[in-house]
C-alpha atoms as a PDB file:
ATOM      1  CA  UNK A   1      15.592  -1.473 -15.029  1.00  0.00           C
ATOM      2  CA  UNK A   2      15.017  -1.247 -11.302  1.00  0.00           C
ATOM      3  CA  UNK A   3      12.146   0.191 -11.249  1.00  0.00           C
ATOM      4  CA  UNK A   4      10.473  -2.056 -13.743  1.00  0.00           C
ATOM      5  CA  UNK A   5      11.933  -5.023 -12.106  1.00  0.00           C
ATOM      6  CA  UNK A   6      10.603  -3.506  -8.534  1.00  0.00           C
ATOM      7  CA  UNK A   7       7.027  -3.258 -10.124  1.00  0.00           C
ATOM      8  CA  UNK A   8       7.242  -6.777 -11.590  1.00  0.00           C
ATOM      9  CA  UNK A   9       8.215  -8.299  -7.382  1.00  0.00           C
ATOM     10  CA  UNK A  10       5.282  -6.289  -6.250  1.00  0.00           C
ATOM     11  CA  UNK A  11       2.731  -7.133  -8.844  1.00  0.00           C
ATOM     12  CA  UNK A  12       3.680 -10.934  -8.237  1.00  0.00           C
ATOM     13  CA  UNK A  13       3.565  -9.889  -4.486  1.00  0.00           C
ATOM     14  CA  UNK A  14      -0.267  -8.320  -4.647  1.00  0.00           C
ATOM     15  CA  UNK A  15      -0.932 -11.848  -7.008  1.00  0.00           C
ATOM     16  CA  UNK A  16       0.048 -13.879  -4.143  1.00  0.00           C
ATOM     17  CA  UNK A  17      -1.477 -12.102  -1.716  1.00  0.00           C
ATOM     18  CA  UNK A  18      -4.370 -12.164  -2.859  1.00  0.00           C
ATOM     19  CA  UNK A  19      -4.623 -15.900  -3.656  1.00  0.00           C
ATOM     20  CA  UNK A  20      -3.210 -16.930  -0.118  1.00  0.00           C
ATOM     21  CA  UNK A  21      -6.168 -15.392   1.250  1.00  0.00           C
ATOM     22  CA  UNK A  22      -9.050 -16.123  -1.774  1.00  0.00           C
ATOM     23  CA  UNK A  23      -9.576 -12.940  -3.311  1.00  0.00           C
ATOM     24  CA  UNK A  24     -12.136 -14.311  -6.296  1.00  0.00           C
ATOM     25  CA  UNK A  25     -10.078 -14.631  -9.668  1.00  0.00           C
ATOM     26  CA  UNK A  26     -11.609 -12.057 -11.436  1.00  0.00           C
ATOM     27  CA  UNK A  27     -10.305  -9.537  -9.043  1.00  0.00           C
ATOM     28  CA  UNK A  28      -6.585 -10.862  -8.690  1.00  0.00           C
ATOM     29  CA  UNK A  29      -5.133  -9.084 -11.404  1.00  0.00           C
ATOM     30  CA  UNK A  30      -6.937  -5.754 -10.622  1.00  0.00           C
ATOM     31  CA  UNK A  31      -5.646  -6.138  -7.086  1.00  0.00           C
ATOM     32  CA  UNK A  32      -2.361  -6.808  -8.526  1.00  0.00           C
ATOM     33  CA  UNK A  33      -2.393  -3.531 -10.978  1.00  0.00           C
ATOM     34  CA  UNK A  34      -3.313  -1.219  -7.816  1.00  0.00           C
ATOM     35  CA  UNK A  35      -0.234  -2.742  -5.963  1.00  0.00           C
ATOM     36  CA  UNK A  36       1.909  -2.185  -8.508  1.00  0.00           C
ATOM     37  CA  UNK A  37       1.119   1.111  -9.605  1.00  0.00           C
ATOM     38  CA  UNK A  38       0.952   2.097  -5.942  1.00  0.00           C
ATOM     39  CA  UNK A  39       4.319   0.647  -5.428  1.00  0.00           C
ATOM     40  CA  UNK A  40       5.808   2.250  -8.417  1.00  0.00           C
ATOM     41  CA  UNK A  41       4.923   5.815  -7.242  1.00  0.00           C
ATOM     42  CA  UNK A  42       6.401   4.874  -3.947  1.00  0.00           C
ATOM     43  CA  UNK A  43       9.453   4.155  -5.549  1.00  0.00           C
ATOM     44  CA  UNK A  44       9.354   7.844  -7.442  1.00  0.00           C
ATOM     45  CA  UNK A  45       8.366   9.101  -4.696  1.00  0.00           C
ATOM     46  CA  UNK A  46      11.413   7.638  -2.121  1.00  0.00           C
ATOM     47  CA  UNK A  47      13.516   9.139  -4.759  1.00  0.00           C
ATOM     48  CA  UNK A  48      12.721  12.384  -4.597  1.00  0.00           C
ATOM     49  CA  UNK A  49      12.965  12.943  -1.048  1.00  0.00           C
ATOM     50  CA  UNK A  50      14.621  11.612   1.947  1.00  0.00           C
ATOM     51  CA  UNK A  51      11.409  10.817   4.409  1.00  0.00           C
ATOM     52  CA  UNK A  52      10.413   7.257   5.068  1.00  0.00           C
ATOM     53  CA  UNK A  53       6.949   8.452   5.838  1.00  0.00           C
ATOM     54  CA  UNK A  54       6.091  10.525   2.667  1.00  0.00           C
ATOM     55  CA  UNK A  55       6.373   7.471   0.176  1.00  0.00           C
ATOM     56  CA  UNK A  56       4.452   5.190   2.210  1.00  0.00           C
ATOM     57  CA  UNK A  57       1.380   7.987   2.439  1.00  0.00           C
ATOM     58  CA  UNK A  58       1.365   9.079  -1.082  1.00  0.00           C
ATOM     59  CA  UNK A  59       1.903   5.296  -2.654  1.00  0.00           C
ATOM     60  CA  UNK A  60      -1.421   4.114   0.066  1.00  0.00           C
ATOM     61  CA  UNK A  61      -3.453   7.449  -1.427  1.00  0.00           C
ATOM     62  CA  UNK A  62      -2.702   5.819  -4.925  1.00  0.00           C
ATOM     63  CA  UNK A  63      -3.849   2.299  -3.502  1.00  0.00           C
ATOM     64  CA  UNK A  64      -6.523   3.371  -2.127  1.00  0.00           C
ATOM     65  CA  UNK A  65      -7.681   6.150  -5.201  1.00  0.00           C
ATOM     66  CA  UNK A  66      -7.350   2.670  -7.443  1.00  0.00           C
ATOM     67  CA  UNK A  67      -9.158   0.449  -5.083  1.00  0.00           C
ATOM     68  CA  UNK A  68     -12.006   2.573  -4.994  1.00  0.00           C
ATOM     69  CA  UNK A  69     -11.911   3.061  -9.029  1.00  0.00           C
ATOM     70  CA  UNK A  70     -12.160  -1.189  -9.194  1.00  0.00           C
ATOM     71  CA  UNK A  71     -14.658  -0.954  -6.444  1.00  0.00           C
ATOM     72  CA  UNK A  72     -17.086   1.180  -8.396  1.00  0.00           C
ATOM     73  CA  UNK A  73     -16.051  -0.644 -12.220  1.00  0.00           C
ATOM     74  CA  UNK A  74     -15.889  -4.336 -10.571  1.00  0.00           C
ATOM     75  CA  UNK A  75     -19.138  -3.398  -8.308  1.00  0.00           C
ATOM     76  CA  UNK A  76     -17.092  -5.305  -5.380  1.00  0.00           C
ATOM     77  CA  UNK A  77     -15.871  -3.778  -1.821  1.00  0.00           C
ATOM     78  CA  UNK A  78     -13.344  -1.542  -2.084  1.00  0.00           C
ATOM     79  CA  UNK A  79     -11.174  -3.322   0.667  1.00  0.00           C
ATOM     80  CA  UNK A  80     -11.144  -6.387  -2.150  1.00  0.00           C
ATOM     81  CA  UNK A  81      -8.376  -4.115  -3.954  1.00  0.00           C
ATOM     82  CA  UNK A  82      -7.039  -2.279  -1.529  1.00  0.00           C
ATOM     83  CA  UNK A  83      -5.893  -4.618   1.166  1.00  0.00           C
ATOM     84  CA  UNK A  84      -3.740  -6.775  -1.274  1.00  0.00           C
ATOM     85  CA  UNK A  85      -2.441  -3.512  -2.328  1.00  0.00           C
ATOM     86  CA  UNK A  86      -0.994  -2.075   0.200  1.00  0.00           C
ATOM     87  CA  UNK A  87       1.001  -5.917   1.267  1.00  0.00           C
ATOM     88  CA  UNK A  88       4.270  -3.948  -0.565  1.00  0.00           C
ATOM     89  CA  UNK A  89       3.914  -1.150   2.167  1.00  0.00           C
ATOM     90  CA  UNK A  90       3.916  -3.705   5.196  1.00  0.00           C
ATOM     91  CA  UNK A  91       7.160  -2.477   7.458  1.00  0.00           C
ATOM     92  CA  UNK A  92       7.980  -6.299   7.635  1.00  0.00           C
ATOM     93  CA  UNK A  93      11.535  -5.692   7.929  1.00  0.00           C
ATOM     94  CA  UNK A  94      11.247  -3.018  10.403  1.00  0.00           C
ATOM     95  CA  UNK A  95       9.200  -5.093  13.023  1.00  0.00           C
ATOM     96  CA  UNK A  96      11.416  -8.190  12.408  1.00  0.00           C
ATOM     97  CA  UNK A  97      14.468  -5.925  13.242  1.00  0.00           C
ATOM     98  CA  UNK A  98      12.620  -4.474  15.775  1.00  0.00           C
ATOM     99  CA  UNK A  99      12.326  -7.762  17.555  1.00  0.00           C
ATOM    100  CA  UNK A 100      15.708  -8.680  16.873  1.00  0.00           C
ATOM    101  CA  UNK A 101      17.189  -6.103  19.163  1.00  0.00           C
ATOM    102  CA  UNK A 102      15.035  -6.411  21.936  1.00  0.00           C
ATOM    103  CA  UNK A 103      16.218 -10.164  21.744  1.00  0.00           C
ATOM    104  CA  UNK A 104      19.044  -8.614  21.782  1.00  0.00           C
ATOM    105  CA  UNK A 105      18.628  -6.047  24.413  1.00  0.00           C
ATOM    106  CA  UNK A 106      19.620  -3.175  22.134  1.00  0.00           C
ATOM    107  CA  UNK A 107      16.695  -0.978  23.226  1.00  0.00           C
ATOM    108  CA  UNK A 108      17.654   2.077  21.447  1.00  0.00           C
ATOM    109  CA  UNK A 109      17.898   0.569  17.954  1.00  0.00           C
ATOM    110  CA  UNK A 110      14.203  -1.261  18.889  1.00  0.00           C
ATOM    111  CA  UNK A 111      12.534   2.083  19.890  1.00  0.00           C
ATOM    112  CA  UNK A 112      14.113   3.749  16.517  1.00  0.00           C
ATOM    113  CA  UNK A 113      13.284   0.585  14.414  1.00  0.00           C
ATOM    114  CA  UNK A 114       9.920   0.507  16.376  1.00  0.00           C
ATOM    115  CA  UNK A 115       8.720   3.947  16.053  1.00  0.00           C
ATOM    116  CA  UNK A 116       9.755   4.270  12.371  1.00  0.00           C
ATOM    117  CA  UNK A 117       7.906   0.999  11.769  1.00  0.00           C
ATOM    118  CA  UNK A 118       4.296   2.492  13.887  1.00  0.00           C
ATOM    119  CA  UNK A 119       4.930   5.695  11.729  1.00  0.00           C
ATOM    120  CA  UNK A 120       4.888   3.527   8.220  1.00  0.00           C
ATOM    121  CA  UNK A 121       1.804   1.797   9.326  1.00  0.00           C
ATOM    122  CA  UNK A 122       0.032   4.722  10.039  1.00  0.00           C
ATOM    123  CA  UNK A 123       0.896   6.624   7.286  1.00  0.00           C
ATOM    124  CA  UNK A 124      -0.554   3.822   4.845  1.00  0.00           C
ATOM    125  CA  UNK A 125      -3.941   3.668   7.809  1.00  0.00           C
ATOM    126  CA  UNK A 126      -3.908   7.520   6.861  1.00  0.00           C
ATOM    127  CA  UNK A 127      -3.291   6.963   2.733  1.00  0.00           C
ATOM    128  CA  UNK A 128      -6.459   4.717   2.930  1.00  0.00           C
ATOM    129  CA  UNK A 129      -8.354   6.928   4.795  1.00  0.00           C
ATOM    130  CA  UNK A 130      -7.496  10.199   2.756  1.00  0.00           C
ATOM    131  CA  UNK A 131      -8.193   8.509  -0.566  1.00  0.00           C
ATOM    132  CA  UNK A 132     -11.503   6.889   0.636  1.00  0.00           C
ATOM    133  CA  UNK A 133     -12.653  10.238   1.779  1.00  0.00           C
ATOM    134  CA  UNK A 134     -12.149  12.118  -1.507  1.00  0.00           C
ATOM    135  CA  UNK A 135     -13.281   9.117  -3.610  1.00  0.00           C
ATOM    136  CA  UNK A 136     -16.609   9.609  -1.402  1.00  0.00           C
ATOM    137  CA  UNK A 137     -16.614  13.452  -1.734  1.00  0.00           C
ATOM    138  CA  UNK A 138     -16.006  13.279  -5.535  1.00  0.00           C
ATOM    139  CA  UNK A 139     -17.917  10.208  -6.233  1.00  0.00           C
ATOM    140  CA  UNK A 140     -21.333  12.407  -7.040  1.00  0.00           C
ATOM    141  CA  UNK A 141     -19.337  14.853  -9.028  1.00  0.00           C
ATOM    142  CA  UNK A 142     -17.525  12.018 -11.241  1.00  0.00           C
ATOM    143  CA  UNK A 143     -20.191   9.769 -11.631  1.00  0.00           C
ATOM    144  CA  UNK A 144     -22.713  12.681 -13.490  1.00  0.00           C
ATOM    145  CA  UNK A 145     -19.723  14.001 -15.874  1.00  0.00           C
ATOM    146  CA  UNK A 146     -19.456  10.035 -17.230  1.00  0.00           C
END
């Protein structure tokens, strides 16, 4: 029940998203799917292991994998699906706490709170990257089997 109810927040998440910032309709609920899906295998993932990085890269990958899969069915940029996608990743809570103890002058909770934020963020920078990069490298080979 978690898990479904955790896919459910994001896809409504991704939805929103992507209206606040006029995504055309046709691609809202494709935007929506690749957030949810990507947020569901971060939540397998964050189960299976105890790393805060690891879920964030591998759920981005899937994000990005997607987002390039819409790109090339929808014949729209790939950043159309992928950017509302990865909104579930977002260390909001991390930065706000981060900012919260330097208000507070608790610098060694900010720099842990900090640095495990910067290392979120660029694990989903890398998850984009990654999957973009093999989409392009197997893009030739997928396109003449179908």
């Amino acid at each position: 029940m978690y898990f479904l109810s955790q896919c459910i927040y994001s896809f409504f998440c991704v939805m929103g998203f992507s209206i606040m910032f006029n995504l055309p309709r046709k691609l809202i609920l494709s935007a929506a799917l690749s957030g949810m899906v990507g947020w569901y295998v971060y939540l397998l993932i964050q189960t299976m292991t105890t790393s805060f990085i690891l879920p964030s890269l591998i759920g981005s990958i899937v994000v990005g994998i997607m987002g390039e899969g819409f790109a090339y069915i929808k014949k729209h940029p790939a950043t159309m699906f992928t950017i509302p996608g990865i909104i579930p990743f977002v260390p909001g809570y991390g930065i706000y706490y981060t900012m919260l103890y330097i208000v507070e002058e608790d610098f060694n909770m900010a720099m842990t709170t900090g640095a495990q934020s910067l290392f979120i963020a660029i694990a989903i920078a890398c998850g984009i990257v990654i999957a973009t990069s093999l989409m392009r490298l197997l893009k030739p080979t997928i396109i003449k089997y179908f």
